[in-house]
Protein backbone atom coordinates (compact mmCIF):
# COMPACT_ATOMS: atom_id res chain seq x y z
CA UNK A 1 0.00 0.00 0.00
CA UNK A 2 2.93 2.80 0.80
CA UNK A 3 4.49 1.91 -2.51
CA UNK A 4 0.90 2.81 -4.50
CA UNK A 5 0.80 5.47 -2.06
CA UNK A 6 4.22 6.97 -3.52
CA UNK A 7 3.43 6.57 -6.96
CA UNK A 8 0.43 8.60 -6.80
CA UNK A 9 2.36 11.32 -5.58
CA UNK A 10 5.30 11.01 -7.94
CA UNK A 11 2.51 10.97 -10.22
CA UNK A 12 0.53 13.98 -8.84
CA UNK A 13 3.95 16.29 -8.57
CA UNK A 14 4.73 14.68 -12.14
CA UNK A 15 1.30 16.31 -13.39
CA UNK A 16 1.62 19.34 -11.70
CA UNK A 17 5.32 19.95 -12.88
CA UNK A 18 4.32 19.79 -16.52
CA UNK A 19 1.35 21.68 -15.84
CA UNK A 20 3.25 24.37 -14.84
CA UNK A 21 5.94 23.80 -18.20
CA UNK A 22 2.78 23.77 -20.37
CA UNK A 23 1.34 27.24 -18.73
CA UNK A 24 5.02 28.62 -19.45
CA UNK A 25 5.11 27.39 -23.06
CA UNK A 26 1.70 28.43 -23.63
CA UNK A 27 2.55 31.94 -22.33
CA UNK A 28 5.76 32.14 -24.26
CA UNK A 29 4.84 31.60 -27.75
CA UNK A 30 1.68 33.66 -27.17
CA UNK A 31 3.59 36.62 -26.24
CA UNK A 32 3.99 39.40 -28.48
CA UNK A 33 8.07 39.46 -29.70
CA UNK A 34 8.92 42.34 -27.77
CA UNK A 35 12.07 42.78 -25.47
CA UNK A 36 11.73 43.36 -22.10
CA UNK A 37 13.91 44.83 -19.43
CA UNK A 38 13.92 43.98 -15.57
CA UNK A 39 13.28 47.14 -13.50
CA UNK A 40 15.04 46.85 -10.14
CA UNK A 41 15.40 49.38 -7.33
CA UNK A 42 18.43 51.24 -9.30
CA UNK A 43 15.55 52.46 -11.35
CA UNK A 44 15.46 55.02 -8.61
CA UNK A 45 19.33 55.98 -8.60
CA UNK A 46 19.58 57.26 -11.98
CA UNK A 47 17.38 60.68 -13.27
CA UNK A 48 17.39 59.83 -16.63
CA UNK A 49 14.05 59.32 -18.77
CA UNK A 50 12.77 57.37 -21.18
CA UNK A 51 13.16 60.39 -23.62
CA UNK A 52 16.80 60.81 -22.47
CA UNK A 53 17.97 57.08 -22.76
CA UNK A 54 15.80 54.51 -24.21
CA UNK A 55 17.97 52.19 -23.72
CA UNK A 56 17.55 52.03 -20.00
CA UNK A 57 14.13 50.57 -20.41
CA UNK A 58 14.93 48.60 -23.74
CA UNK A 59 13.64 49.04 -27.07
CA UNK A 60 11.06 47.23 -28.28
CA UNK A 61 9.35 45.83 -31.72
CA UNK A 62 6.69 47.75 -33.23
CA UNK A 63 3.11 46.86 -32.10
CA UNK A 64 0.45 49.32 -34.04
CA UNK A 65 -1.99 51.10 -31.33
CA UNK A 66 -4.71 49.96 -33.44
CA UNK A 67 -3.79 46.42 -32.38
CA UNK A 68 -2.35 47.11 -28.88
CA UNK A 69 -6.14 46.61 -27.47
CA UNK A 70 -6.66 43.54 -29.45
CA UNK A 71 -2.95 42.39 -27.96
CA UNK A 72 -3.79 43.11 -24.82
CA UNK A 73 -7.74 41.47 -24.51
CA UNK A 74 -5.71 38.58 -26.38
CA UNK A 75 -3.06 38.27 -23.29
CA UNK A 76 -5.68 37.87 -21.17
CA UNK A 77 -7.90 35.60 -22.68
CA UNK A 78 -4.37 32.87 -23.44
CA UNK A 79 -3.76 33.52 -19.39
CA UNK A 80 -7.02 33.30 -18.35
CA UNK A 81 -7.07 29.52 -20.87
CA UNK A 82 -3.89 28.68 -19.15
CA UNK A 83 -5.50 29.38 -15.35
CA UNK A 84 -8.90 27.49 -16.93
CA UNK A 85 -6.49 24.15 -18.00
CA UNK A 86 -4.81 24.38 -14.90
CA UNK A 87 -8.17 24.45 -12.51
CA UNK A 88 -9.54 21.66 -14.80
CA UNK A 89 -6.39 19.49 -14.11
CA UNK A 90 -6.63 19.92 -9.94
CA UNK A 91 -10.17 19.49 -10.04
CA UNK A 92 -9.91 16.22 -11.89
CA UNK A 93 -7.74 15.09 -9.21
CA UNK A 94 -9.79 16.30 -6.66
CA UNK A 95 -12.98 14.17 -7.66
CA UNK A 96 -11.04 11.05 -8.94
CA UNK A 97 -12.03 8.53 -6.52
CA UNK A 98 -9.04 6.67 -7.11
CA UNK A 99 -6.77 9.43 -5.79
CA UNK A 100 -4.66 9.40 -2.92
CA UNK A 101 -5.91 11.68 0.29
CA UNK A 102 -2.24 13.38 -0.39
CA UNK A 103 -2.54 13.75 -3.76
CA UNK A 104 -6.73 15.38 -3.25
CA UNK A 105 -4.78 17.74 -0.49
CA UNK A 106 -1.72 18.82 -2.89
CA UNK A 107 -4.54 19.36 -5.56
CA UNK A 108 -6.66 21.29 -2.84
CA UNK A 109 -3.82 23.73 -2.16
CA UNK A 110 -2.72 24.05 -5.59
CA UNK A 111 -6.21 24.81 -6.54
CA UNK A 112 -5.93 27.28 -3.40
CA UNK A 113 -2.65 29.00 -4.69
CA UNK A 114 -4.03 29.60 -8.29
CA UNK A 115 -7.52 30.83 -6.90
CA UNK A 116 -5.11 33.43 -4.88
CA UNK A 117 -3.12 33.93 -7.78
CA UNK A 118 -5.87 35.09 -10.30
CA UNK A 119 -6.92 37.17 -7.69
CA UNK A 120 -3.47 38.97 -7.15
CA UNK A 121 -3.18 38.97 -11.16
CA UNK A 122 -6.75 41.33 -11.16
CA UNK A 123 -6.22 43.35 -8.01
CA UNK A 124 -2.31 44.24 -9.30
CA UNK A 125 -3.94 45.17 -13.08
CA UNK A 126 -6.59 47.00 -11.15
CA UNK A 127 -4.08 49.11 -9.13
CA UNK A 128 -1.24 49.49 -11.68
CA UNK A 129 -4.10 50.58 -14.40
CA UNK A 130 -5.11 53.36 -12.04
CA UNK A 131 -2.22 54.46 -11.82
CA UNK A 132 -0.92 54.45 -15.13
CA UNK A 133 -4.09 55.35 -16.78
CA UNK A 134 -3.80 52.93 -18.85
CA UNK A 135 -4.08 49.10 -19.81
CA UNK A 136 -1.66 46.19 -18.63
CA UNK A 137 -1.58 42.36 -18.27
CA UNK A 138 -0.05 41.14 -15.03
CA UNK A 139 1.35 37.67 -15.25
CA UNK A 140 2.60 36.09 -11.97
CA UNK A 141 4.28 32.59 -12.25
CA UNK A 142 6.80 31.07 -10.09
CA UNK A 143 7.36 33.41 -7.57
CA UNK A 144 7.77 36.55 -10.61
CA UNK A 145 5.78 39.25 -11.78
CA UNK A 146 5.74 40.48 -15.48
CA UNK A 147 3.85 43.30 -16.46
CA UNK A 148 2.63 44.50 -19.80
CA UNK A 149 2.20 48.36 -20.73
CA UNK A 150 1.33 50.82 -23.24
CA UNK A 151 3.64 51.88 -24.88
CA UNK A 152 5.17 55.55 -23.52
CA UNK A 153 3.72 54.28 -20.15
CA UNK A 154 7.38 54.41 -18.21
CA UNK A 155 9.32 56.82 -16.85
CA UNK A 156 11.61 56.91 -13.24
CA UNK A 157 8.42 57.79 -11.25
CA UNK A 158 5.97 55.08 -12.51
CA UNK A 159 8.22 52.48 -12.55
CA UNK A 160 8.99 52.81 -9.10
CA UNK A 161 5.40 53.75 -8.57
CA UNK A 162 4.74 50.21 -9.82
CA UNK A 163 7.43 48.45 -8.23
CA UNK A 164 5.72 49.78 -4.84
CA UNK A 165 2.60 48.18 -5.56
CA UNK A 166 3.81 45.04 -6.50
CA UNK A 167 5.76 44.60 -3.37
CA UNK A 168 2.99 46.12 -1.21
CA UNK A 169 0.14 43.54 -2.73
CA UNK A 170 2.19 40.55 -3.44
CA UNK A 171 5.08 40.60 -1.34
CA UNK A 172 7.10 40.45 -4.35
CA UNK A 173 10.86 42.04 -4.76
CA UNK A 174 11.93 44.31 -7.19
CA UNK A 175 14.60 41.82 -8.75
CA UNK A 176 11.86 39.17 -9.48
CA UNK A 177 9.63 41.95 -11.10
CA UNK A 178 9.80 42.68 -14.88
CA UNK A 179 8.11 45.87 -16.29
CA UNK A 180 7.59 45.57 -20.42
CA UNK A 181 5.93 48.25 -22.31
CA UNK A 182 4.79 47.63 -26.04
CA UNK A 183 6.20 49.82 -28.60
């Protein structure tokens, strides 16, 4: 019985793992080819602008404003599938009979942590769009934040503006956050 036991949860972390690789290749080849540029705390050390040094932020590929809305309802419709698959997958495992009570209570707080995750993802666009006055997709995987802008959206102040908010909701530091603004 322990060794059936053991190979559910092998199994179960198995299922989870590529869950997780699937969500990242999903997100990754649905992602407009833009270069991005991890905005730290030095953000605040320097006084330079976006006007002054575009290179600070990075420069980015074209995406035309007439299509920025359609790229950014797009972003969130290919997270919100990826969250969808991901739910599906824990809830199978909850309501298979055959499952271990492990594996059900892995799925359980799994199912927990994405729940609290789509809700960070909303609140954080929420804030960060007041703020900006403006639309963004907020992707959090793996302990990371990456978040989408307009285009002409950054500057010293706002960065660190969104930084703050990142940290303050989701307890998140500057290294692991990554600001990208469409160009």
């Amino acid at each position: 019985m322990g060794f059936i036991v053991k190979k559910r949860q092998i199994i179960l972390a198995t299922l989870i793992a590529a869950l997780g690789v699937a969500v990242f290749v999903n997100w990754y080849y649905t992602k407009p080819q833009i270069q991005q540029s991890s905005v730290v705390s030095e953000t605040t050390q320097t006084s330079k602008t976006l006007s002054e040094d575009t290179s600070e932020i990075g420069e980015a590929q074209l995406v035309n404003s007439k299509n920025v809305n359609e790229y950014f309802n797009t972003a969130r419709v290919n997270r919100q599938k990826a969250h969808d698959e991901a739910l599906e997958v824990l809830n199978d495992i909850i309501k298979d009979s055959t499952s271990s009570p492990e594996a059900v209570v892995s799925a359980e707080k799994s199912l927990e942590e994405i729940s609290r995750t789509i809700k960070l993802e909303t609140d954080l666009e929420n804030l960060i769009s007041a703020k900006t006055n403006g639309e963004c997709v907020v992707v959090i995987n793996d302990g990371k934040v990456q978040v989408i802008l307009n285009k002409n959206t950054l500057n010293d102040t706002i960065s660190t503006q969104i930084i703050d908010i990142i940290a303050s909701q989701a307890n998140i530091f500057s290294e692991n956050i990554t600001l990208i603004e469409t160009k």
